[in-house]
Protein backbone atom coordinates (compact mmCIF):
# COMPACT_ATOMS: atom_id res chain seq x y z
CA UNK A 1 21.47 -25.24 40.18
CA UNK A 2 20.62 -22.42 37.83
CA UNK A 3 21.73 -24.76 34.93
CA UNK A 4 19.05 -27.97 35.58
CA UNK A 5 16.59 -24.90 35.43
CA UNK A 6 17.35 -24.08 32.18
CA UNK A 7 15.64 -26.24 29.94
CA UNK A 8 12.84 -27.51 32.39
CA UNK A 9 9.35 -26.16 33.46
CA UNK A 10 11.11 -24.46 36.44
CA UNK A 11 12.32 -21.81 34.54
CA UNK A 12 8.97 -21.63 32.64
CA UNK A 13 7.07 -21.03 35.96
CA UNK A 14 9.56 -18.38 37.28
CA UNK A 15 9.26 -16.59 34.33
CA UNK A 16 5.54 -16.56 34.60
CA UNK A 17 5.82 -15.84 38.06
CA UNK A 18 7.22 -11.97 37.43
CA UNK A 19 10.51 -12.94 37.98
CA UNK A 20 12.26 -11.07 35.68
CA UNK A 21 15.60 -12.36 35.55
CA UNK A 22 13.87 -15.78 34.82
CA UNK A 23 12.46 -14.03 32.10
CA UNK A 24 15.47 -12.72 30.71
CA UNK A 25 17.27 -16.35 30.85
CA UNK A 26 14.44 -17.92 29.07
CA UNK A 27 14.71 -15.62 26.50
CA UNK A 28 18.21 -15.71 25.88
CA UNK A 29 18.03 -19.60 25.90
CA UNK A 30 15.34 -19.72 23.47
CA UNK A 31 16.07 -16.81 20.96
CA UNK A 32 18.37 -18.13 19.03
CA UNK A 33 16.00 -21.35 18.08
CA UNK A 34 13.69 -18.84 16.90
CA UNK A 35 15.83 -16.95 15.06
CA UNK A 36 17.04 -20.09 13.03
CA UNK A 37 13.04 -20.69 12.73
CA UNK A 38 12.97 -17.35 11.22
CA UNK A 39 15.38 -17.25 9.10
CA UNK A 40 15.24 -20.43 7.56
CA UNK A 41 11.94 -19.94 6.43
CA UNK A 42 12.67 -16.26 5.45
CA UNK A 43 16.27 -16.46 4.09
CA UNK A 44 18.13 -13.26 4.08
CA UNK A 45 14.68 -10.78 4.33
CA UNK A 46 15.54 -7.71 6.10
CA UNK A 47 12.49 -8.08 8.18
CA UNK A 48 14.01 -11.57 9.91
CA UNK A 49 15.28 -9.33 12.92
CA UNK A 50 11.82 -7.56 13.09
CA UNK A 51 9.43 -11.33 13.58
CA UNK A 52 12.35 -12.41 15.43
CA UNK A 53 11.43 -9.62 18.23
CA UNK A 54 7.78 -10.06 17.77
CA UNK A 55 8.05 -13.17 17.83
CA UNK A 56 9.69 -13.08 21.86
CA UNK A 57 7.55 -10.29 22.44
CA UNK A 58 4.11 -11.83 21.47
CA UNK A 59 5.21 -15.25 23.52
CA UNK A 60 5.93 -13.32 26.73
CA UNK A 61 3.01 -11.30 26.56
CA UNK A 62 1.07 -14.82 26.53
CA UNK A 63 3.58 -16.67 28.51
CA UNK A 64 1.13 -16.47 31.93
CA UNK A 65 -1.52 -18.34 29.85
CA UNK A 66 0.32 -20.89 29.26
CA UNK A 67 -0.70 -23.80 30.65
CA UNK A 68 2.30 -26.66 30.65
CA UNK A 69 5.44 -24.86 31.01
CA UNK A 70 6.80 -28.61 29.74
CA UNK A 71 5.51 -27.53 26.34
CA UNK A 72 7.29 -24.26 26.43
CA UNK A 73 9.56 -25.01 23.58
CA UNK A 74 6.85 -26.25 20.75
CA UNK A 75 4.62 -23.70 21.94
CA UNK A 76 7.47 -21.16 20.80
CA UNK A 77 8.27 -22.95 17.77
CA UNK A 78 3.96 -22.42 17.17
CA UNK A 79 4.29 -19.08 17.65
CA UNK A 80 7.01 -18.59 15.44
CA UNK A 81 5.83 -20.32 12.55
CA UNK A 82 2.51 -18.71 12.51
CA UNK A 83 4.09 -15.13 12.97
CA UNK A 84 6.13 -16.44 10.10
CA UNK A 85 3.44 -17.14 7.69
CA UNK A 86 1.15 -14.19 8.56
CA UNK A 87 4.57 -11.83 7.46
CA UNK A 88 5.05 -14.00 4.31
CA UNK A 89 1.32 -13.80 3.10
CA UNK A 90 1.86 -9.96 3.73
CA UNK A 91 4.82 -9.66 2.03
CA UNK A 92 4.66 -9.69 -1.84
CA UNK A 93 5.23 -13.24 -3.32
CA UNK A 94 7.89 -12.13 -5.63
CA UNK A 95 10.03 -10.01 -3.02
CA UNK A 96 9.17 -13.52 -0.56
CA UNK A 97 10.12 -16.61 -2.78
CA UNK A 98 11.98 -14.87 -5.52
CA UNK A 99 15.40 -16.27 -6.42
CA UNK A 100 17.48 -14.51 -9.48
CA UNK A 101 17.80 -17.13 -12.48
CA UNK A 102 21.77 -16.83 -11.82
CA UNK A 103 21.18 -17.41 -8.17
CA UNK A 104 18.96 -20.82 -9.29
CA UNK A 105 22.18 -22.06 -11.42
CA UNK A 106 25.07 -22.03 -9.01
CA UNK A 107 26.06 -18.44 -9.36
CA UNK A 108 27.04 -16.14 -6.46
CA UNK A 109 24.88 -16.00 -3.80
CA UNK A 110 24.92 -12.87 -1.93
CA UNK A 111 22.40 -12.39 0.10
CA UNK A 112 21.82 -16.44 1.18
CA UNK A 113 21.11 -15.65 5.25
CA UNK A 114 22.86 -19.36 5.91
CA UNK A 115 26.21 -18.68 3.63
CA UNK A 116 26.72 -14.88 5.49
CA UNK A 117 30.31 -16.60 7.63
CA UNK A 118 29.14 -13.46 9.98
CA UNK A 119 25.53 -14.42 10.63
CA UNK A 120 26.28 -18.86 10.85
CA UNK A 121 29.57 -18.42 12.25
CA UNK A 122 31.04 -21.75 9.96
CA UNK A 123 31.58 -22.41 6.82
CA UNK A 124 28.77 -24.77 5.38
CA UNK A 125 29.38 -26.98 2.30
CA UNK A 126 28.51 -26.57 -0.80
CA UNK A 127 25.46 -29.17 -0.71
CA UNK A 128 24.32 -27.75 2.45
CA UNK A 129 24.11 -25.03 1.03
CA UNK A 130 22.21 -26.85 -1.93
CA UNK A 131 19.83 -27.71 0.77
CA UNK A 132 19.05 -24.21 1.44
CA UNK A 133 18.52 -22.88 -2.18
CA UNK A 134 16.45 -26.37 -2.94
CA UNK A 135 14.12 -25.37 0.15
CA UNK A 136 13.12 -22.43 -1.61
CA UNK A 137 11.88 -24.44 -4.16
CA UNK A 138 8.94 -25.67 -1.67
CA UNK A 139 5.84 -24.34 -0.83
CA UNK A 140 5.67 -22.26 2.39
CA UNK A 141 4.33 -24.69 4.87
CA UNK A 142 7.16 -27.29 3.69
CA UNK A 143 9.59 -24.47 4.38
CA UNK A 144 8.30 -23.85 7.60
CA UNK A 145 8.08 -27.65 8.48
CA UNK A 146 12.10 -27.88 7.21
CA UNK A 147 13.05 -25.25 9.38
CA UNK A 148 11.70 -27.79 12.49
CA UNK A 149 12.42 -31.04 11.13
CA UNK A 150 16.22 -29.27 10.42
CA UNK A 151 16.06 -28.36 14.56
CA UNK A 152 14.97 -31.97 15.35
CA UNK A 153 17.60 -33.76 13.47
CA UNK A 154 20.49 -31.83 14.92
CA UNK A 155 18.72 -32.57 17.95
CA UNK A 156 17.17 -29.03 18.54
CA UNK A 157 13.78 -30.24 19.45
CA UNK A 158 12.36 -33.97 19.42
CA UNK A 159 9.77 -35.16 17.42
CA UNK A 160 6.76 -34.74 20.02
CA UNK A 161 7.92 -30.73 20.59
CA UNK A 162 7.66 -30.64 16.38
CA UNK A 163 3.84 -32.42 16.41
CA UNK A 164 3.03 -30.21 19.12
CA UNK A 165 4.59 -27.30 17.02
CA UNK A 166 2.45 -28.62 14.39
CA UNK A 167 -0.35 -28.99 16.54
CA UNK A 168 -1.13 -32.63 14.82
CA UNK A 169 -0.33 -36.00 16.31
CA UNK A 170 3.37 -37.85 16.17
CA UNK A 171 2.35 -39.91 13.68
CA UNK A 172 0.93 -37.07 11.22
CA UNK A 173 4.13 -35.23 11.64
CA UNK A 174 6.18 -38.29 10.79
CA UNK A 175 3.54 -38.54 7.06
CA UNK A 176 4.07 -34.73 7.03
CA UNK A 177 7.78 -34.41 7.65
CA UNK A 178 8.30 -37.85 4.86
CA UNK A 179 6.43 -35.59 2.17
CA UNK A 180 8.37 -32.79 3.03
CA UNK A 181 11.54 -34.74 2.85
CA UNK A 182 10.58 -36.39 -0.80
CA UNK A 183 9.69 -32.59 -2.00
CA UNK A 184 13.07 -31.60 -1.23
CA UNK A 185 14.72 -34.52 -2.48
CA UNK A 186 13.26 -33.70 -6.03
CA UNK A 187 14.05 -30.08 -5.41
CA UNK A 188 17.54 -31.16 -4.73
CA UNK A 189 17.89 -33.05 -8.08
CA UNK A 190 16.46 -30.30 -9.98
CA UNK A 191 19.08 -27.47 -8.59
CA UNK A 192 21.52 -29.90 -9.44
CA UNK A 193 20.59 -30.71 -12.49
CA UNK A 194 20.73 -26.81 -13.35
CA UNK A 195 24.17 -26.52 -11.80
CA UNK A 196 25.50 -29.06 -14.23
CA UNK A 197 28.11 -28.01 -16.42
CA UNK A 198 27.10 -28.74 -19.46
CA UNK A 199 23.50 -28.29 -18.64
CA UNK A 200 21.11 -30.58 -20.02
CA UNK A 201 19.67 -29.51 -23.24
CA UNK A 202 16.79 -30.78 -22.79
CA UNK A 203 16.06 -29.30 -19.49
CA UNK A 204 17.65 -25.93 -20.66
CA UNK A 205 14.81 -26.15 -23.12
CA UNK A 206 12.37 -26.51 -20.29
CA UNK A 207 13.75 -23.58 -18.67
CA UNK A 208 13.35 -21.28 -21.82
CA UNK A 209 10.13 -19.37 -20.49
CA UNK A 210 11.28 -19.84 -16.90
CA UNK A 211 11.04 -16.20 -15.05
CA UNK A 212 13.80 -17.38 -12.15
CA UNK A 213 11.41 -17.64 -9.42
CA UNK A 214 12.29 -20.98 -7.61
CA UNK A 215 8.80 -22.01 -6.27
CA UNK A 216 6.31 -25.36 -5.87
CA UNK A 217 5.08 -24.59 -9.62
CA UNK A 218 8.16 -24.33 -11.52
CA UNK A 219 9.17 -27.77 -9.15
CA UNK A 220 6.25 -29.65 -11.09
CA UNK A 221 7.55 -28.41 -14.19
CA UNK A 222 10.96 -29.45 -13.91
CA UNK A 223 10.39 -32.80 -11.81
CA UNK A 224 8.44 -34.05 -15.00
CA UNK A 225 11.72 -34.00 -17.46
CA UNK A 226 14.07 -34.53 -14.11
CA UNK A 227 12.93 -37.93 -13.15
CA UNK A 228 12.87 -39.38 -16.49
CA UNK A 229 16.36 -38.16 -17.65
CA UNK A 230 19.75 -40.36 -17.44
CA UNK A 231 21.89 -37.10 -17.70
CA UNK A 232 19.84 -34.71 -14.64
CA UNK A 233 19.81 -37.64 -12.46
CA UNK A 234 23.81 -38.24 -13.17
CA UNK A 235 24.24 -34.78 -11.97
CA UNK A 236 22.48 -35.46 -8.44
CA UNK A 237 24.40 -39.08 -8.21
CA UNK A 238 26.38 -37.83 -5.35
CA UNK A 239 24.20 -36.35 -2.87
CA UNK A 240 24.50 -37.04 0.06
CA UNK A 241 21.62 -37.84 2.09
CA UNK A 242 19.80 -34.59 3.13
CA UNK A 243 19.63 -36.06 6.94
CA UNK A 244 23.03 -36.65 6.97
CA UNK A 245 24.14 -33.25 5.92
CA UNK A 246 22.14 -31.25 8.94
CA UNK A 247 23.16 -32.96 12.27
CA UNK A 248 25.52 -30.56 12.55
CA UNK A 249 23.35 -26.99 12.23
CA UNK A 250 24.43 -24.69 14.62
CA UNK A 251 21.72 -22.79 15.89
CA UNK A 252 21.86 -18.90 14.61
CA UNK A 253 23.09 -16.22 17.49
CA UNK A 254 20.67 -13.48 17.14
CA UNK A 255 22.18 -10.36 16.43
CA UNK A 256 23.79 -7.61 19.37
CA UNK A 257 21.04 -5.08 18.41
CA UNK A 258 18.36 -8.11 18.27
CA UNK A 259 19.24 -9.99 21.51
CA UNK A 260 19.18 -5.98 23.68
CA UNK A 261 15.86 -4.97 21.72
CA UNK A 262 14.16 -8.28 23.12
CA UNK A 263 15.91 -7.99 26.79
CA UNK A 264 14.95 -4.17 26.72
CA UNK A 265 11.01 -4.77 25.96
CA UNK A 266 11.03 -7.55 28.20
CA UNK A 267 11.74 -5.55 30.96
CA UNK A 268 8.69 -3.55 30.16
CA UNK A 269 6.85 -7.03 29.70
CA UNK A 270 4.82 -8.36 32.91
CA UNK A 271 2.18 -10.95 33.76
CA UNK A 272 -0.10 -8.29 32.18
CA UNK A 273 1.35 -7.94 29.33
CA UNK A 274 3.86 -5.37 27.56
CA UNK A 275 4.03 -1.32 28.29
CA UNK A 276 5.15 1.33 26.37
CA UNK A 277 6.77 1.17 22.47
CA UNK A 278 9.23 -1.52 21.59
CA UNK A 279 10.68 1.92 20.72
CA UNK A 280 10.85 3.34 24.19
CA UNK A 281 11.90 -0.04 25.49
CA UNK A 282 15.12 0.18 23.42
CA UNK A 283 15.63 3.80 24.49
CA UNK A 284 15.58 2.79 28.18
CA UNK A 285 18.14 -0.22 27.15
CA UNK A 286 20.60 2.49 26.31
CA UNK A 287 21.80 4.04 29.73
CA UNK A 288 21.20 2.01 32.96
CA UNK A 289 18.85 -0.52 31.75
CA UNK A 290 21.49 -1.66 29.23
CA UNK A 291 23.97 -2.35 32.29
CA UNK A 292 21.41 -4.53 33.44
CA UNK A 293 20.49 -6.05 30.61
CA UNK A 294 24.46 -7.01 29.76
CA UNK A 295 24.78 -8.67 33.34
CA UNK A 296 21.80 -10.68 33.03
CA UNK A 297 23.24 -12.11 29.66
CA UNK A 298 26.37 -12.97 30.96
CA UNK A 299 24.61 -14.42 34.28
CA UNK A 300 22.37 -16.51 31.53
CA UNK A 301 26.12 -17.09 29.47
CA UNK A 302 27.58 -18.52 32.68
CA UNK A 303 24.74 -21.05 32.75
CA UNK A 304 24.06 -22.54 29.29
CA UNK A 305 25.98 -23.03 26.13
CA UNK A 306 23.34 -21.64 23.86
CA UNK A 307 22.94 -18.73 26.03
CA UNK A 308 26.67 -18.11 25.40
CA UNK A 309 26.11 -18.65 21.54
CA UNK A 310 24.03 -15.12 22.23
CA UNK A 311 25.77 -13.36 24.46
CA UNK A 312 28.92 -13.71 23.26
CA UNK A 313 27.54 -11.42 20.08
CA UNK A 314 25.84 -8.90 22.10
CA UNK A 315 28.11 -8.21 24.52
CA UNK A 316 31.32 -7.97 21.84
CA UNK A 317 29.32 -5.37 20.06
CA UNK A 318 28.26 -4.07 23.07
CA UNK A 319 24.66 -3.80 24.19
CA UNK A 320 24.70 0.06 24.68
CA UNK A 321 25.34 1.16 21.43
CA UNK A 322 22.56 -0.80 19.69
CA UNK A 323 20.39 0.25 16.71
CA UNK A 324 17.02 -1.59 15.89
CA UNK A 325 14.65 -1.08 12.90
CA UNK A 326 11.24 0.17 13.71
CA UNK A 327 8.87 -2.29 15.42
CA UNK A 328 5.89 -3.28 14.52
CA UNK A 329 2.28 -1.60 16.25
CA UNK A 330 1.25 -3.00 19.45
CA UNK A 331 -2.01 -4.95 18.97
CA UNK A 332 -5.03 -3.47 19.25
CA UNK A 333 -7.34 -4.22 22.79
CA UNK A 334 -10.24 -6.21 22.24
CA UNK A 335 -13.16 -4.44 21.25
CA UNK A 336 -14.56 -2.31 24.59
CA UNK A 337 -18.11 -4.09 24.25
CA UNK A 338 -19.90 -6.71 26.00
CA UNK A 339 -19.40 -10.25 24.78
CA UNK A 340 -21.71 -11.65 21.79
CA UNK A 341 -22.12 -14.61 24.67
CA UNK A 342 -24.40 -12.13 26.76
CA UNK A 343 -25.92 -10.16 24.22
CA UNK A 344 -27.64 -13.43 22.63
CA UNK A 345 -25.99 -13.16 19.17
CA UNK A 346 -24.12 -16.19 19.73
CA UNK A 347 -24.93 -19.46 22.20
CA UNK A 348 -23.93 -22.74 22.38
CA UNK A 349 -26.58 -24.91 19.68
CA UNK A 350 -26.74 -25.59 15.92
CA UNK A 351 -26.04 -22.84 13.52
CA UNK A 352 -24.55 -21.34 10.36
CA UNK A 353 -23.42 -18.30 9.74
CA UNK A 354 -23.65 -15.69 6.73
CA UNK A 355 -21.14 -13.28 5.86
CA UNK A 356 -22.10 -9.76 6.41
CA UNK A 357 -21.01 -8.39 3.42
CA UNK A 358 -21.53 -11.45 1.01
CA UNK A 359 -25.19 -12.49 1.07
CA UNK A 360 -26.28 -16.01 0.78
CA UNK A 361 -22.51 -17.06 1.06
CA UNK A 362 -22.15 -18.60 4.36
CA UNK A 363 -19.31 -20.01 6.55
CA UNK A 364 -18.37 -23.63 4.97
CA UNK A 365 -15.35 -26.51 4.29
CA UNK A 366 -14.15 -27.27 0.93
CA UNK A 367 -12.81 -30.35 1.73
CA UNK A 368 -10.39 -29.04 5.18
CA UNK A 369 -10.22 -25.59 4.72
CA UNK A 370 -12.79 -23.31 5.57
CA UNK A 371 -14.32 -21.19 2.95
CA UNK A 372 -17.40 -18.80 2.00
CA UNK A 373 -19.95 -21.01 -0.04
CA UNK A 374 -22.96 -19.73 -1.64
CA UNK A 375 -25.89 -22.07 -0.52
CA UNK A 376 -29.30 -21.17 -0.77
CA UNK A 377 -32.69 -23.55 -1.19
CA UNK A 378 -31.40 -25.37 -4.63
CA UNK A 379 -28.14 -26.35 -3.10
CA UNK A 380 -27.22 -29.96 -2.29
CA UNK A 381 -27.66 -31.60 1.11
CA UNK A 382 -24.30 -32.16 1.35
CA UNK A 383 -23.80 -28.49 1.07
CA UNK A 384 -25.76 -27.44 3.59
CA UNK A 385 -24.60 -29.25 5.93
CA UNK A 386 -21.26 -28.27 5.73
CA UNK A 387 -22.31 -24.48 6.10
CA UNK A 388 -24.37 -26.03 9.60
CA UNK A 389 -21.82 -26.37 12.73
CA UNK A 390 -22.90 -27.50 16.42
CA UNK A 391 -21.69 -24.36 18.85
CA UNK A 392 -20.34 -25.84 21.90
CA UNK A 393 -18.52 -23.81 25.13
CA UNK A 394 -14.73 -23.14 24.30
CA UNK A 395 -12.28 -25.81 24.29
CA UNK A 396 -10.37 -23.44 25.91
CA UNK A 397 -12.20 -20.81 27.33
CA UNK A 398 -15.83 -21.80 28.18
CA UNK A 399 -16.58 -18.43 27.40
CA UNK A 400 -15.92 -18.44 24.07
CA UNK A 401 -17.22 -20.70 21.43
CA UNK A 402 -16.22 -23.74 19.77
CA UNK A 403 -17.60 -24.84 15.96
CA UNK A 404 -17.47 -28.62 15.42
CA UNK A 405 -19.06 -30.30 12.58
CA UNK A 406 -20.79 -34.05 12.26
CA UNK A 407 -17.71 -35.91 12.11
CA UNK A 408 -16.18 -34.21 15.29
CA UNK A 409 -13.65 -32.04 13.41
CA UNK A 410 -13.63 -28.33 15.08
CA UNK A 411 -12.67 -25.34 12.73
CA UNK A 412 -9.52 -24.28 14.21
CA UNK A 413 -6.54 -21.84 12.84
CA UNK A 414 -3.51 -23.40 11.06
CA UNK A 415 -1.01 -20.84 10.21
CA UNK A 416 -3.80 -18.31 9.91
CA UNK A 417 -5.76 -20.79 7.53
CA UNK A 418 -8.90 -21.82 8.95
CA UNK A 419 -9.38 -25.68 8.71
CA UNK A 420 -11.08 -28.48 10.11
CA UNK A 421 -8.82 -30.70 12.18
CA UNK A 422 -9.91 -33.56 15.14
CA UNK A 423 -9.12 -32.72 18.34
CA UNK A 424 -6.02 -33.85 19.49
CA UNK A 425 -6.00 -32.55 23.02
CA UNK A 426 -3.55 -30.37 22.54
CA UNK A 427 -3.61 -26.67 24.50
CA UNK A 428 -2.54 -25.50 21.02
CA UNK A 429 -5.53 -27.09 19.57
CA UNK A 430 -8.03 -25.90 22.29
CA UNK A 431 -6.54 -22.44 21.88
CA UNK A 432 -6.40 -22.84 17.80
CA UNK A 433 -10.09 -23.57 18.10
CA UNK A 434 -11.41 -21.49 19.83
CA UNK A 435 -13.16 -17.83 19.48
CA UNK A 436 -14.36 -15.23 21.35
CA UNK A 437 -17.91 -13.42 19.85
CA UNK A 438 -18.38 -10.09 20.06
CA UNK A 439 -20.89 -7.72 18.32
CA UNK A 440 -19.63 -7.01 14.87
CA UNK A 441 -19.42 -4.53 12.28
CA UNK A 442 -22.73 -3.81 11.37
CA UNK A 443 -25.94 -3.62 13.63
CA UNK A 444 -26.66 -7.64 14.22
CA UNK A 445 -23.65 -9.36 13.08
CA UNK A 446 -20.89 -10.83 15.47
CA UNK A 447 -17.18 -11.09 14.45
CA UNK A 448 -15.26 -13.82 15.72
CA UNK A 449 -11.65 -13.36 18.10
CA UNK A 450 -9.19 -15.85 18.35
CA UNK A 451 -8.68 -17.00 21.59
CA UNK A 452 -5.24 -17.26 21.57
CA UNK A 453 -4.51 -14.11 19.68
CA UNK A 454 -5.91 -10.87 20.67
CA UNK A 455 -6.95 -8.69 18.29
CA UNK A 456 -6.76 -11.55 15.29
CA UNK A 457 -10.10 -11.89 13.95
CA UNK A 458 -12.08 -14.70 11.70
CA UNK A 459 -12.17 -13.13 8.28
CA UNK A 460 -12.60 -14.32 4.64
CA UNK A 461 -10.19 -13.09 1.89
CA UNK A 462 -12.81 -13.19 -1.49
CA UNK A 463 -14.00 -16.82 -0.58
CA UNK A 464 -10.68 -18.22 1.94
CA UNK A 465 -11.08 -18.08 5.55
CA UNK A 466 -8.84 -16.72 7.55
CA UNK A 467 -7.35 -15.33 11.19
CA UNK A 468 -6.02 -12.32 10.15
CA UNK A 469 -4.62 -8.94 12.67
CA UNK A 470 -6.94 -6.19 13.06
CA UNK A 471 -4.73 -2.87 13.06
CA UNK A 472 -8.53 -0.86 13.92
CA UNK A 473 -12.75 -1.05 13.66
CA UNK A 474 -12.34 -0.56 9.91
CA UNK A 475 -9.50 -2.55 9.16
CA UNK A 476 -11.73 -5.25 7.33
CA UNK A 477 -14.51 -3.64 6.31
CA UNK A 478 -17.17 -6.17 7.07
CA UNK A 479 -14.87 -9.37 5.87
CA UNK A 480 -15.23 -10.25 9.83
CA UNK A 481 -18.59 -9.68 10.55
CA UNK A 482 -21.33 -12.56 10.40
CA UNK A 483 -25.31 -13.20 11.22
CA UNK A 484 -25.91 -15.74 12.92
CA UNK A 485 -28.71 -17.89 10.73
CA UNK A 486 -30.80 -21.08 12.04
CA UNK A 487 -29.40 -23.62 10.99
CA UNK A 488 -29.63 -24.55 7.57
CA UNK A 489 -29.03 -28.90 7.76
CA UNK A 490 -31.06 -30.31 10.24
């Protein structure tokens, strides 16, 4: 039946197969998880709708690389949560994590994405919505990991699908997602220590040269007069237990204009990848290929209760009179040269590697993030040899390159971070740490592709490495370009 399909590899393979109304289904039963992934981690940002599509977009364009259609569903929660992060660290901080100071004490909250009765479809309570204004007190990867432990207790994903999300083990997700949890416990306590009525003078004296934004650093601040004060821990006395206020989320239905937009560029999305302008897909949407599109939603309706939890909003609004924002750029093609693997710039051995535009700062760790590091001949041993990595064939492209260090760690992405992680055997991981050379910049230097991200490119921002999206050849300057130096730790 087209129902035991519907959440197994079956559909997965179908899909990847060129069958398009497999496509469509899978889409439809996974949008809305990834618009609750969105918005939970971006609130009530007007660009929510906008990753959403990308989001569906970028996964179908990779969809025939993926390699266990079992892992279909933490692969998409991946995708999501690094599409998420690369829009927040483009978006200004302030316009990102900002919340007004009469938002912070229990004053009208507007534009809160999860109290909008027309976006959640219920009626949460007031500490569930607590929860939601005390997760913007965390830092963004906390936010992110809420938005997937949230989907695992109400029994969204299970806790394997979040570590593979995650790409760490299930143990390191459980450490993660109890550090997480004890962050926005304390968050918790402070919002309702602020919504106390009479607030505490003591902490109203703390809050004199606060600016409003609710964030990680003002959550230090306030946690150090919080947890040693009789009358802000009265005030939070009555919580209930964050885990037993979300077992009853109800996944977000995506938007009429959202859930058409997707279906439309999906049907200019094959095994090869997406044609034409998300722009020109929606045009098409509006005159036969909308007809379409509305009776492969209610086919996909007919078959699963989430898929009805979309459809039932697109089709009331009616799919042909949609109106979507502007999409994003396509990405750009890989650069039209041969690879660094053939030219000799780049082969499998010991090296290090010196950015092109920073001389005598080479490619390094600080601990587990990869940074720029100035080492030269009066630098410690230690130093240089974490600037010195072994070059090995592609975990997942033998192509391509891999960069371990002694210990076996491999540099790998991490929500666009680059870090050093062990290898967990993960096809996340092998993709995550992986990179394509080709010729760089500058005459002699390569720059480094992410395997599993056209066009995304190893850069560093001042000393911070990063993936970041090439939008053309001078995009970066020469952040991305690197010569390839002997290595400098025997």
């Amino acid at each position: 039946m087209r129902a035991t399909r519907m959440d197994g590899p079956g559909l997965v393979r179908a899909a990847q197969a060129g069958d398009r109304a497999a496509r469509d289904e899978l889409v439809a039963a996974h949008l809305p998880m990834v618009y609750t992934i969105v918005r939970q981690v971006l609130g009530g940002h007007p660009d929510a709708d906008d990753v959403t599509q990308d989001v569906m977009v970028r996964a179908l364009r990779q969809l025939p690389a993926l390699r266990s259609p079992e892992s279909f569903r933490p692969w998409l929660a991946a995708i999501a949560l690094r599409h998420v992060s690369t829009h927040q660290h483009r978006m200004s901080r302030a316009a990102a994590h900002t919340a007004p100071l009469d938002e912070a004490v229990g004053l009208a909250d507007a534009g809160a994405a999860f109290e909008d009765v027309t976006v959640f479809e219920v009626e949460l309570s007031a500490q569930r919505r607590q929860v939601q204004r005390a997760a913007r007190w965390l830092n963004p990867e906390d936010r992110a990991l809420l938005s997937l432990w949230w989907l695992e207790v109400a029994g969204h994903l299970t806790r394997a699908e979040l570590a593979e999300a995650l790409g760490v083990s299930v143990i390191h997700a459980g450490v993660r997602v109890q550090r997480m949890r004890t962050q926005l416990d304390l968050s918790r306590t402070i919002v309702a220590a602020l919504d106390a009525r009479p607030v505490c003078p003591e902490l109203d004296a703390e809050t004199a040269g606060w600016d409003g934004v609710a964030g990680p650093l003002w959550r230090k601040r306030l946690a150090r007069h919080v947890r040693g004060c009789p009358v802000c821990l009265r005030a939070a006395v009555d919580l209930v237990e964050t885990d037993r206020l979300l077992p009853n989320l109800v996944l977000l239905p995506a938007p009429a204009a959202l859930v058409a937009a997707v279906l439309a560029r999906s049907e200019h999305t094959g095994t090869a990848g997406v044609g034409g302008s998300g722009a020109d897909a929606v045009a098409g949407a509006g005159h036969g290929g909308a007809a379409a599109a509305t009776g492969r939603v209610r086919a996909a309706a007919a078959a699963h209760p989430v898929v009805a939890t979309v459809a039932a909003g697109a089709l009331a609004a009616g799919i042909t009179a949609v109106a979507v924002g502007p999409t994003r750029p396509e990405e750009p093609p890989p650069p039209g040269v041969a690879s660094a693997a053939s030219t000799g710039t780049l082969r499998t051995g010991s090296f290090s590697l010196e950015s092109a535009n920073a001389a005598g700062r080479f490619v390094s760790v600080s601990g587990d993030l990869g940074m720029l590091t100035q080492v030269g001949p009066g630098t410690t041993a230690t130093a240089r040899r974490q600037a010195t990595f072994q070059v090995v064939a592609g975990l997942a492209d033998a192509r391509c390159f891999s960069f371990r260090v002694q210990d076996g760690r491999y540099l790998r992405h991490a929500s666009w971070r680059v870090r050093l992680d062990e290898n967990i055997g993960t096809d996340l991981f092998r993709g995550d740490a992986t990179f394509c050379a080709w010729p760089g910049g500058t005459p002699g230097t390569v720059t480094l592709e992410a395997s599993n991200y056209r066009g995304w490119f190893l850069r560093h921002r001042g000393d911070e490495l990063w993936v970041d999206q090439s939008k053309g050849a001078d995009a970066f300057g020469a952040d991305d370009s690197f010569l390839v130096r002997p290595p400098l730790a025997g």
